[in-house]
N, C-alpha and C. Protein backbone atom coordinates (compact mmCIF):
# COMPACT_ATOMS: atom_id res chain seq x y z
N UNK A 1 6.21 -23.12 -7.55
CA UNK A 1 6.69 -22.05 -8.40
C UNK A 1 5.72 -20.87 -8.44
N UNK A 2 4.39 -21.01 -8.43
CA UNK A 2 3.68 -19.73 -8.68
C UNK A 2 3.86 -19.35 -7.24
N UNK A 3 3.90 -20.22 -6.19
CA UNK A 3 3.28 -19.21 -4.79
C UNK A 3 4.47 -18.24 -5.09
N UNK A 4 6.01 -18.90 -5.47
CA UNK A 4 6.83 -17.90 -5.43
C UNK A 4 6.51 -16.74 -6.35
N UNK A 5 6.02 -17.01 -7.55
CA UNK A 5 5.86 -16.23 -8.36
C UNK A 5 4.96 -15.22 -7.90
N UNK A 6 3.59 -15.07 -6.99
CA UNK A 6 2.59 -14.56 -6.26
C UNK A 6 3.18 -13.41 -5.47
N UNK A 7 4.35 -13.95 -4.65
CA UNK A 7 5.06 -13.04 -3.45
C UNK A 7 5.50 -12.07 -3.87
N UNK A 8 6.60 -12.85 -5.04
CA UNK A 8 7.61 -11.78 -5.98
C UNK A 8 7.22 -10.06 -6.76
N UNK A 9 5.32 -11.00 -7.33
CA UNK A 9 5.43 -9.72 -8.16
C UNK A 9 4.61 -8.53 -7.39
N UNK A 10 3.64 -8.72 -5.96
CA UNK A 10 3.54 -7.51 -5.59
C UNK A 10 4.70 -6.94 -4.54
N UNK A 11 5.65 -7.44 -4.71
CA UNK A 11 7.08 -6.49 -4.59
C UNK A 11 7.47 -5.82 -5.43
N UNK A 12 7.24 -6.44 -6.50
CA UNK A 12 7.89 -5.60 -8.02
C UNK A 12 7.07 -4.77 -8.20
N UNK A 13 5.36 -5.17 -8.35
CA UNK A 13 4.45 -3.84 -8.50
C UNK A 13 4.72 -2.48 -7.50
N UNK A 14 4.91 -2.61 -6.58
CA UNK A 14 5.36 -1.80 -5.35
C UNK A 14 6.44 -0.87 -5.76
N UNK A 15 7.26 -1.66 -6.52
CA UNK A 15 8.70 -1.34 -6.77
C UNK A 15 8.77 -0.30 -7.98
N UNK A 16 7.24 -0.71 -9.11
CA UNK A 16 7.30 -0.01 -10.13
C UNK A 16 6.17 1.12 -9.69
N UNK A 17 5.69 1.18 -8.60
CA UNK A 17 4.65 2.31 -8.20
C UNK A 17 5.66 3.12 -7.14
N UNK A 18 6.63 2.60 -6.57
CA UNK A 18 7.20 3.20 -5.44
C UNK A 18 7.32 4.79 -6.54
N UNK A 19 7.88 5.00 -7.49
CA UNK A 19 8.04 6.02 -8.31
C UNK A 19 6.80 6.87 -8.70
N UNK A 20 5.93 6.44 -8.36
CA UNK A 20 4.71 7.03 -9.23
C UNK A 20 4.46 7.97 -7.85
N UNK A 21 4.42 8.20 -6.68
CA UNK A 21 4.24 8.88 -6.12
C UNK A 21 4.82 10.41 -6.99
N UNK A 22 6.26 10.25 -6.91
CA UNK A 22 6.97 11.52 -7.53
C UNK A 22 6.46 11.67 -9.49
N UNK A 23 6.42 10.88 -10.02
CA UNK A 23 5.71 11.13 -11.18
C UNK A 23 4.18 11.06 -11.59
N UNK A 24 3.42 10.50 -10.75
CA UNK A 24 2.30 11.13 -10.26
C UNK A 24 1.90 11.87 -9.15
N UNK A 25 1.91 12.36 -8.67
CA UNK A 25 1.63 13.06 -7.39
C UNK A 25 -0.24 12.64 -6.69
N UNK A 26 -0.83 12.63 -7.82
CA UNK A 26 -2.21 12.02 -7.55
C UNK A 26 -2.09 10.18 -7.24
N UNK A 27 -1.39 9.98 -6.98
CA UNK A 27 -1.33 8.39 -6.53
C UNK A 27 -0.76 7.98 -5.23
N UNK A 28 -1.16 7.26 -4.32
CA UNK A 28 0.16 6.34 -3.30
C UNK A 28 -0.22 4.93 -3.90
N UNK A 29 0.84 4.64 -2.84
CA UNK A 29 0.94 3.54 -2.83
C UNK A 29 1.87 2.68 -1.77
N UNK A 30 1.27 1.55 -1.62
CA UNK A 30 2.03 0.81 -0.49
C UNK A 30 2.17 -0.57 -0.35
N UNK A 31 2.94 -1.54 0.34
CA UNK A 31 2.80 -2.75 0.31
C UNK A 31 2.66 -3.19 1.74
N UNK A 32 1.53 -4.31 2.56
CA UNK A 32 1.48 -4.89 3.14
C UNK A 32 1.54 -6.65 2.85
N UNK A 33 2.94 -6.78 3.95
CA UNK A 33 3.15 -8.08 4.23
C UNK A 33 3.13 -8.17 5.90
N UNK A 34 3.57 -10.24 6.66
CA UNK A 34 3.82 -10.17 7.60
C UNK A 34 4.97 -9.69 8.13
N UNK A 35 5.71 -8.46 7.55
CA UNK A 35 6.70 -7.77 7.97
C UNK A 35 6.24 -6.10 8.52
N UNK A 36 4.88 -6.25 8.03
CA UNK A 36 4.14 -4.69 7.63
C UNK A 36 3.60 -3.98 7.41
N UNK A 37 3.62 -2.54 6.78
CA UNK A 37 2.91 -1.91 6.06
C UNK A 37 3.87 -0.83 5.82
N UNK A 38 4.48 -0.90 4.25
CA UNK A 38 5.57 0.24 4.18
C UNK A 38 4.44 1.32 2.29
N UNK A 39 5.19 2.30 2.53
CA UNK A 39 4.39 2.32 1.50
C UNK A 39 5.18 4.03 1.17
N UNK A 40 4.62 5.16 0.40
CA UNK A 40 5.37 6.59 0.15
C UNK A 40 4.22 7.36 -0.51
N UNK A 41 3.88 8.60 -0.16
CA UNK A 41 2.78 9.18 -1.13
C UNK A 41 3.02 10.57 -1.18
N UNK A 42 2.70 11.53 -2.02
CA UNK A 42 3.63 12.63 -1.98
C UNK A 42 2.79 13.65 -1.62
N UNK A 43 3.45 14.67 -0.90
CA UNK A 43 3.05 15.62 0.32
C UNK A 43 2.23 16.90 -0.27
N UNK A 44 2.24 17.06 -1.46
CA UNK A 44 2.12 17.87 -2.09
C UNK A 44 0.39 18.12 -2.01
N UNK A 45 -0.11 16.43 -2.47
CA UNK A 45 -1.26 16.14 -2.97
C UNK A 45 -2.00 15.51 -1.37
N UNK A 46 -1.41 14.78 -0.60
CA UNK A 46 -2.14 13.57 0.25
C UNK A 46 -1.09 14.28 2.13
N UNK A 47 -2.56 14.48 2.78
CA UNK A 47 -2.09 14.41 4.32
C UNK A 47 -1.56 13.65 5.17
N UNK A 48 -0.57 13.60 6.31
CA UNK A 48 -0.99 12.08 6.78
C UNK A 48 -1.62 11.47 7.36
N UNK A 49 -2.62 12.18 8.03
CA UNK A 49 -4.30 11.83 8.50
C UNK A 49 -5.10 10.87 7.19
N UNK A 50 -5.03 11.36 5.93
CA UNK A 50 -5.77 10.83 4.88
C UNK A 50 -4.88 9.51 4.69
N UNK A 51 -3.76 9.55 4.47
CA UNK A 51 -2.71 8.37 4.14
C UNK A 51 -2.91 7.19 5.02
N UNK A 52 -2.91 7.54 6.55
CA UNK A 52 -3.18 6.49 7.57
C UNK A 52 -4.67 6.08 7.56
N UNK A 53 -5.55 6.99 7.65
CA UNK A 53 -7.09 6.43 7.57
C UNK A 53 -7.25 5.54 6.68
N UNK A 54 -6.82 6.04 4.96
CA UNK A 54 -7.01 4.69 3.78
C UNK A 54 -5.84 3.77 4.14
N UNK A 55 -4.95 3.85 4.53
CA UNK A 55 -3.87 2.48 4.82
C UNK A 55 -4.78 1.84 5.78
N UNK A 56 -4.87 1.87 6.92
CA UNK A 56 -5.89 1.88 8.00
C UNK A 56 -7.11 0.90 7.53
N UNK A 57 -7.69 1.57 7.08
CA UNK A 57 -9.15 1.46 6.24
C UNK A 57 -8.86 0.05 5.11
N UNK A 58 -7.73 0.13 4.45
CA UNK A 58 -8.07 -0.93 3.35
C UNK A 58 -7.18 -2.02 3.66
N UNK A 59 -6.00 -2.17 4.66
CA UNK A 59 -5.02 -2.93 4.60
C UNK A 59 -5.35 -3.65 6.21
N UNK A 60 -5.97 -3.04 7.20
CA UNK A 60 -6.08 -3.59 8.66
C UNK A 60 -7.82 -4.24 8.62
N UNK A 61 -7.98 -5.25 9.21
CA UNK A 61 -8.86 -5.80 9.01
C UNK A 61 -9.72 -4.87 10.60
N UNK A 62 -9.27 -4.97 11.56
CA UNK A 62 -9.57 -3.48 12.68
C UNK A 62 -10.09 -2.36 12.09
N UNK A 63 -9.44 -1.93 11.16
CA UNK A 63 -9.52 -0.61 10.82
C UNK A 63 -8.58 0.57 11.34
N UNK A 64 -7.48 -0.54 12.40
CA UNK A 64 -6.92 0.83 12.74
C UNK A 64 -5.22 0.33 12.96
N UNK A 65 -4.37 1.31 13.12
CA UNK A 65 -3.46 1.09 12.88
C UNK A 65 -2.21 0.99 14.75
N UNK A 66 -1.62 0.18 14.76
CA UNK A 66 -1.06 0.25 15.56
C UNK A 66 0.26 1.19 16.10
N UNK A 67 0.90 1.13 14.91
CA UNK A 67 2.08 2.21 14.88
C UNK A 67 2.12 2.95 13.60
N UNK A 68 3.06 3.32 13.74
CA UNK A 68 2.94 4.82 11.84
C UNK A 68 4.37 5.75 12.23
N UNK A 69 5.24 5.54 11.24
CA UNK A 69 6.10 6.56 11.13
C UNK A 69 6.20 6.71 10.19
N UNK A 70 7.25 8.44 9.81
CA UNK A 70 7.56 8.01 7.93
C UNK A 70 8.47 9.20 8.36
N UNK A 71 9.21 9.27 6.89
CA UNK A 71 10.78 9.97 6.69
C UNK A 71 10.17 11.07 5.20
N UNK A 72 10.44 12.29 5.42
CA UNK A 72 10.38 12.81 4.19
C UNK A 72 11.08 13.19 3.17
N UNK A 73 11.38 13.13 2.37
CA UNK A 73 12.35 13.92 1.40
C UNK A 73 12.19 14.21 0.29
N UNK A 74 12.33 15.73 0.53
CA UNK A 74 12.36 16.50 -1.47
C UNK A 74 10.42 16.24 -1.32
N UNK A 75 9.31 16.47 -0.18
CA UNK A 75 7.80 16.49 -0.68
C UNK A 75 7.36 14.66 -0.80
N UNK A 76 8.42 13.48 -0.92
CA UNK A 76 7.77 12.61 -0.93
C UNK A 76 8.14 11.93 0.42
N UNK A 77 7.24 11.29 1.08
CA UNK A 77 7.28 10.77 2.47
C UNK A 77 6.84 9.29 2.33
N UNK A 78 7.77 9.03 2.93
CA UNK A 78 8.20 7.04 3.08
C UNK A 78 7.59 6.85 4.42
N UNK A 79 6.63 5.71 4.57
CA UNK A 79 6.00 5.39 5.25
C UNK A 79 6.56 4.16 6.07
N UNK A 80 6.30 3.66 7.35
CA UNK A 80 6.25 2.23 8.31
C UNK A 80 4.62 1.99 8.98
N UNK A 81 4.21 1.57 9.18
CA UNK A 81 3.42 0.97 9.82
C UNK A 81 2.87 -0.38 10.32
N UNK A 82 1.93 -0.80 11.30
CA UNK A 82 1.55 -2.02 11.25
C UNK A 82 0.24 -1.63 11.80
N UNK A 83 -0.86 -3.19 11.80
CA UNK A 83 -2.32 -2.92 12.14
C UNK A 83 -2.43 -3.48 13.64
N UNK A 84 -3.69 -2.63 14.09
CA UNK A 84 -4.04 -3.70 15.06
C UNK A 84 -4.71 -5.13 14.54
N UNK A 85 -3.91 -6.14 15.45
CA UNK A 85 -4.36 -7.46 14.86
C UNK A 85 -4.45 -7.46 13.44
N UNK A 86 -4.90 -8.12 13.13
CA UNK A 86 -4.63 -8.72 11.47
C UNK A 86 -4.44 -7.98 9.81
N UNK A 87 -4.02 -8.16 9.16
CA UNK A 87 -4.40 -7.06 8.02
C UNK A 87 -6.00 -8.17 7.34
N UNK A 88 -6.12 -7.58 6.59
CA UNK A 88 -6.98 -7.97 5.41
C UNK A 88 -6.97 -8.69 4.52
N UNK A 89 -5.72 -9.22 4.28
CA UNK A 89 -5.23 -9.85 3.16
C UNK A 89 -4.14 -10.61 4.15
N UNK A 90 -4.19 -12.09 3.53
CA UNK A 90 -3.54 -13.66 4.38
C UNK A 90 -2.55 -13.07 3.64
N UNK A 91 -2.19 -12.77 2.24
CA UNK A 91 -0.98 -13.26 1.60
C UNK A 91 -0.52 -11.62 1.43
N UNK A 92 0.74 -11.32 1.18
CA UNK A 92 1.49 -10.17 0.73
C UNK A 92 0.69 -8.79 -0.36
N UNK A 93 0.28 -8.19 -0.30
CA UNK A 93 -0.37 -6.94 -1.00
C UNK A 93 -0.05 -5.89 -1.20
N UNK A 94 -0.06 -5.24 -2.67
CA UNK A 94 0.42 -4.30 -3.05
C UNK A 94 -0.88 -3.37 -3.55
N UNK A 95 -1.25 -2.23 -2.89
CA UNK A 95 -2.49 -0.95 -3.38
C UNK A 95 -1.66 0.12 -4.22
N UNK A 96 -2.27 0.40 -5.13
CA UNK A 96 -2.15 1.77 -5.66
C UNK A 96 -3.44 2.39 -5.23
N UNK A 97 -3.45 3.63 -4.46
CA UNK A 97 -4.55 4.43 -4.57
C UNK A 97 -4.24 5.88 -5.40
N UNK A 98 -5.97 6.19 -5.76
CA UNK A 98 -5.62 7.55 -6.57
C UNK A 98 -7.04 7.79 -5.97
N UNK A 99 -6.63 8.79 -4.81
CA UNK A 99 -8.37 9.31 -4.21
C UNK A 99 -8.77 10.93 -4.90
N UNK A 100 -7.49 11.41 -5.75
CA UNK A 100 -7.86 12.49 -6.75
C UNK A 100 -9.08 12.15 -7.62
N UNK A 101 -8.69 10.93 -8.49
CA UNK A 101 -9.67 10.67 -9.25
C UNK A 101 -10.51 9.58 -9.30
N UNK A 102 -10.26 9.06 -7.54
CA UNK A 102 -11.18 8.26 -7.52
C UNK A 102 -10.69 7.04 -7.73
N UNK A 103 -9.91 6.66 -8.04
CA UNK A 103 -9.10 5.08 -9.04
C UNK A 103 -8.28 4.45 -8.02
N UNK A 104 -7.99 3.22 -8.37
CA UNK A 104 -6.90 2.53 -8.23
C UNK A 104 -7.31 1.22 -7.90
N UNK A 105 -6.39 0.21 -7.36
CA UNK A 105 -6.65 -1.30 -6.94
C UNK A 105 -5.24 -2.19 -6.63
N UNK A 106 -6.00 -3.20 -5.80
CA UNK A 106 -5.05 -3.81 -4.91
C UNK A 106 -4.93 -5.32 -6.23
N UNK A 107 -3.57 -5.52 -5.49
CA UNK A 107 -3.16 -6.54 -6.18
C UNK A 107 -2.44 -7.67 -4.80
N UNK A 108 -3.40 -8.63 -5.29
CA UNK A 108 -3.13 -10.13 -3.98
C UNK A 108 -2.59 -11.64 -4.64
N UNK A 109 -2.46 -11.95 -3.76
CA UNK A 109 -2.85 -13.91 -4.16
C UNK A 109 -3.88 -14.30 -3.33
N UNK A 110 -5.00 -14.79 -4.06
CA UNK A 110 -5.75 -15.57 -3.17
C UNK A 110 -6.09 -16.77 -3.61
N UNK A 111 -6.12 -17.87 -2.55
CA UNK A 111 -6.03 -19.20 -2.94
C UNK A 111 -5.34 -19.73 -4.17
N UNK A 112 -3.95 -19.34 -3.73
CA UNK A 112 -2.67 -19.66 -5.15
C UNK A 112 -2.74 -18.63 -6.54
N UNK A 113 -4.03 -17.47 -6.42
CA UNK A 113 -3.76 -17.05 -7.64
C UNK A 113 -4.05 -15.93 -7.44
N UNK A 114 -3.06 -15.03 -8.28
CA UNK A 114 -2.70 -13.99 -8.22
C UNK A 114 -4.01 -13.00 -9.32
N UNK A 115 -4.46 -12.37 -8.15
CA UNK A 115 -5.59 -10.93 -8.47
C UNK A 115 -5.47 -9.65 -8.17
N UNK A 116 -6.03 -9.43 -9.18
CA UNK A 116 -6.32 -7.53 -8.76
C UNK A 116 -7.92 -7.00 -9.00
N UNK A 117 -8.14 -5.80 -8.40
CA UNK A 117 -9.02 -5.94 -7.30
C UNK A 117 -9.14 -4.73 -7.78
N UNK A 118 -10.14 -3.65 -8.64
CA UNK A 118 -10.61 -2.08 -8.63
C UNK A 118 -10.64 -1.80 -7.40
N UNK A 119 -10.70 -0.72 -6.98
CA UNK A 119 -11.01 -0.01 -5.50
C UNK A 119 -12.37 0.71 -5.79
């Protein structure tokens, strides 16, 4: 029951940050699983040189990214990606970053229990 419970909620966190791009503009955010790296951050505030380097940087255990597309609309841009070789995290992960002010943190399961992580 918890592993399910583990998977579930950094989908939901994802799900309740997917918005914060457009109501914060100082935030992204994204989720990496073994399906990925999807994520949206808004154009206004964040490049996509900066977006891929910290996706890149905190989610690929390489450091670098294998593929990268994204779709824009209305200033906020929806992200795809994947890493070279491995990410960083065994189990499913959800980041909020805020490199305006410096903030944010990842949220994992590790070894059955579900953490979060300052940046």
């Amino acid at each position: 029951m918890f592993k399910r419970f583990s998977l579930i909620t950094p989908v939901l966190l994802l799900a309740a940050c997917g918005a914060t791009s457009s109501s914060n503009p100082e935030m992204f955010s994204f989720f990496a699983s073994e399906r990925g790296i999807k994520g949206s951050y808004n154009l206004a505030t964040y490049s996509q040189a900066h977006v891929r380097a910290r996706v890149a940087g905190l989610a690929c255990k390489s450091g670098k990214l294998a593929s990268y597309s994204e779709t824009n609309k209305d200033g906020i841009v929806s992200f795809d990606s994947a890493c070279v070789g491995p990410q960083s995290y065994e189990e499913s992960t959800a980041f909020t970053v805020n490199d305006v002010q410096k903030t944010g943190h990842i949220t994992t399961s590790m070894d059955g229990q579900l953490i979060q992580k300052k940046l």
